[in-house]
N, C-alpha and C. Protein backbone atom coordinates (compact mmCIF):
# COMPACT_ATOMS: atom_id res chain seq x y z
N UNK A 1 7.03 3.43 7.61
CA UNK A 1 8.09 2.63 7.04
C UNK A 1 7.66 2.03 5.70
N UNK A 2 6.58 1.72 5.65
CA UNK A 2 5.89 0.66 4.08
C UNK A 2 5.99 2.16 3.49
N UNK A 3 5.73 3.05 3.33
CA UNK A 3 5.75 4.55 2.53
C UNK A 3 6.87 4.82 1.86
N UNK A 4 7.94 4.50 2.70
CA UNK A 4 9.33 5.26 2.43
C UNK A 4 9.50 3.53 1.37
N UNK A 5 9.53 2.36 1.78
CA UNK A 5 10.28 1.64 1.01
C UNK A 5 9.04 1.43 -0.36
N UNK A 6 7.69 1.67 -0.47
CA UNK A 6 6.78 1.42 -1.55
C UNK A 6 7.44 2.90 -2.49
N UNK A 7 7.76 3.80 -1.62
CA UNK A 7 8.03 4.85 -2.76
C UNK A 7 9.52 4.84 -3.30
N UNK A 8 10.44 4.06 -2.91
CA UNK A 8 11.53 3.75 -3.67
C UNK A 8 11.05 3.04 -4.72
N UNK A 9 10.36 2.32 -4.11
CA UNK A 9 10.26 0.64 -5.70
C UNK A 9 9.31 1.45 -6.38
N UNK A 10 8.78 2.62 -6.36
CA UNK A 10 7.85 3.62 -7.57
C UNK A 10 9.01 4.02 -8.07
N UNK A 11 9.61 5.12 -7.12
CA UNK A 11 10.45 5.88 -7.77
C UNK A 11 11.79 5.02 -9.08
N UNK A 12 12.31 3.92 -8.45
CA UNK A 12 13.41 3.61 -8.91
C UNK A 12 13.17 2.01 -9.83
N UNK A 13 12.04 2.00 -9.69
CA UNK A 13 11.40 0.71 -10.94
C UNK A 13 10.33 1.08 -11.55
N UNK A 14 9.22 2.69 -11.55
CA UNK A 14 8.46 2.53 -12.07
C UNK A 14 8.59 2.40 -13.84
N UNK A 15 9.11 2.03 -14.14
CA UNK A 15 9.36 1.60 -15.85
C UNK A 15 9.32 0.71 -16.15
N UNK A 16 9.18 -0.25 -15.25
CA UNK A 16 9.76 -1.83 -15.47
C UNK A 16 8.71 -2.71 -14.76
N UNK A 17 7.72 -1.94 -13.83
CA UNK A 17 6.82 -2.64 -13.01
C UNK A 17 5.77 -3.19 -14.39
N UNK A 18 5.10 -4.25 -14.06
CA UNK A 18 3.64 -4.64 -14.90
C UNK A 18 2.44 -3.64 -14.29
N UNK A 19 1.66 -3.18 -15.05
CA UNK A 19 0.54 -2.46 -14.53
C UNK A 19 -0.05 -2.97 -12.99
N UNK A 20 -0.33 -4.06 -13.27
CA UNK A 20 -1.06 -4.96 -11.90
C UNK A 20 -0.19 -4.33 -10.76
N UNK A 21 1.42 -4.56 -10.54
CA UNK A 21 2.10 -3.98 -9.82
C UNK A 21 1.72 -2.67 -9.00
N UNK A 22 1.98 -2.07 -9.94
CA UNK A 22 2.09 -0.96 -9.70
C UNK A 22 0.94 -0.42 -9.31
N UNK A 23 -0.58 -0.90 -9.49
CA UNK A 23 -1.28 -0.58 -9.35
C UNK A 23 -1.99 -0.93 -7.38
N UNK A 24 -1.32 -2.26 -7.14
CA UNK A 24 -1.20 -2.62 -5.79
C UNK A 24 -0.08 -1.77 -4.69
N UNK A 25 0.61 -1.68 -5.19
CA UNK A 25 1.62 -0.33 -4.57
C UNK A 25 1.13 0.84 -4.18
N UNK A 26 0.42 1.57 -5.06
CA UNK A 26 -0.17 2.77 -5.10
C UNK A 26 -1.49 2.47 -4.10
N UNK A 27 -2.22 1.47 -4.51
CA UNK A 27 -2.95 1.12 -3.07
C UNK A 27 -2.52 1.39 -1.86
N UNK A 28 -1.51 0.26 -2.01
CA UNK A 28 -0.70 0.63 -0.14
C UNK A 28 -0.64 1.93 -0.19
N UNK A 29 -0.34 3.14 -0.48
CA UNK A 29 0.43 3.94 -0.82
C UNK A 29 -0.66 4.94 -0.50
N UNK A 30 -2.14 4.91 -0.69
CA UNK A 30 -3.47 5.55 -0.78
C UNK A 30 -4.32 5.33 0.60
N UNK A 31 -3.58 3.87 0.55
CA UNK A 31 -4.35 3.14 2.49
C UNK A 31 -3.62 3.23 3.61
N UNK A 32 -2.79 3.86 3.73
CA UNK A 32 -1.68 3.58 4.68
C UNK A 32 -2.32 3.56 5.96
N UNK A 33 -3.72 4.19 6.01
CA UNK A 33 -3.92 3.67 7.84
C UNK A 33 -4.37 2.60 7.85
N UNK A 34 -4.88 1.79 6.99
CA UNK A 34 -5.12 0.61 7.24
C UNK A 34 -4.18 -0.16 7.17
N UNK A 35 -3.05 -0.07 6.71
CA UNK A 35 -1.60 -0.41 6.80
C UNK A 35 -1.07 -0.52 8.03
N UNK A 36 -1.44 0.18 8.87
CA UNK A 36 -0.71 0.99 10.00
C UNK A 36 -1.25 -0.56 10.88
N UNK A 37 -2.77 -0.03 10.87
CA UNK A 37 -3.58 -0.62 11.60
C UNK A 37 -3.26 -2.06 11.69
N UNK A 38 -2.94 -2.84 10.45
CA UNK A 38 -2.61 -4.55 10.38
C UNK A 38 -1.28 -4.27 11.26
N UNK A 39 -0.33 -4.09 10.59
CA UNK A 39 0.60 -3.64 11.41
C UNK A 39 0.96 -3.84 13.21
N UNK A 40 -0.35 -2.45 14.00
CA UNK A 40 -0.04 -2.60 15.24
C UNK A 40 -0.82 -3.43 15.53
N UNK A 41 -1.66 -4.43 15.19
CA UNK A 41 -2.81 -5.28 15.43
C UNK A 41 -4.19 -4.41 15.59
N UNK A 42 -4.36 -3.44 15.73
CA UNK A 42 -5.91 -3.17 15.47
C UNK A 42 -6.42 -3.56 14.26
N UNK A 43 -6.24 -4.00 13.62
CA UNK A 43 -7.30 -4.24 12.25
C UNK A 43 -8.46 -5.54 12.27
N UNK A 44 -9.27 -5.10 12.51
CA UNK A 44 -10.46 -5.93 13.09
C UNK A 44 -11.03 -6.45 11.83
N UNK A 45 -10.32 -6.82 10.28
CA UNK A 45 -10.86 -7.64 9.76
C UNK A 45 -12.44 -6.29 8.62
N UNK A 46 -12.01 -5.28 8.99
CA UNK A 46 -13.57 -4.35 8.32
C UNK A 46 -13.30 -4.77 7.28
N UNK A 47 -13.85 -4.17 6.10
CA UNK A 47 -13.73 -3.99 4.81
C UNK A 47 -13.65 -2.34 4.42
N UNK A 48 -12.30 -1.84 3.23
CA UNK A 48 -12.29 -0.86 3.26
C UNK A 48 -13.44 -0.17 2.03
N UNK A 49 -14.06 0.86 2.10
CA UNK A 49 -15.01 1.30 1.42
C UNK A 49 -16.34 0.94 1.89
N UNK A 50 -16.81 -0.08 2.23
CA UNK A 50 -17.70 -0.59 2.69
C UNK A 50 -18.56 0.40 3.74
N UNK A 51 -19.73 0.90 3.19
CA UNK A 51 -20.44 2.24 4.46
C UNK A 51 -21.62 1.22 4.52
């Protein structure tokens, strides 16, 4: 669901977004299982990238 509505507000504002924007969007957009994860409550707080 965050996929379908982050890729409208690309598709149908990317002209008008500030860089910063757009650049947090595309995040969500790149992370979505960790998305998922806050979401159904598994997200135990990790850090992403972090090995």
């Amino acid at each position: 669901m965050i996929k379908k509505e982050l890729d409208l507000i690309m598709k149908y504002a990317k002209q008008d977004l500030p860089p910063t924007f757009r650049k947090t969007v595309e995040w969500y957009l790149e992370n979505q299982t960790w998305c998922q994860h806050v979401q159904d409550g598994s997200y135990q707080r990790e850090r992403l990238g972090v090995k």
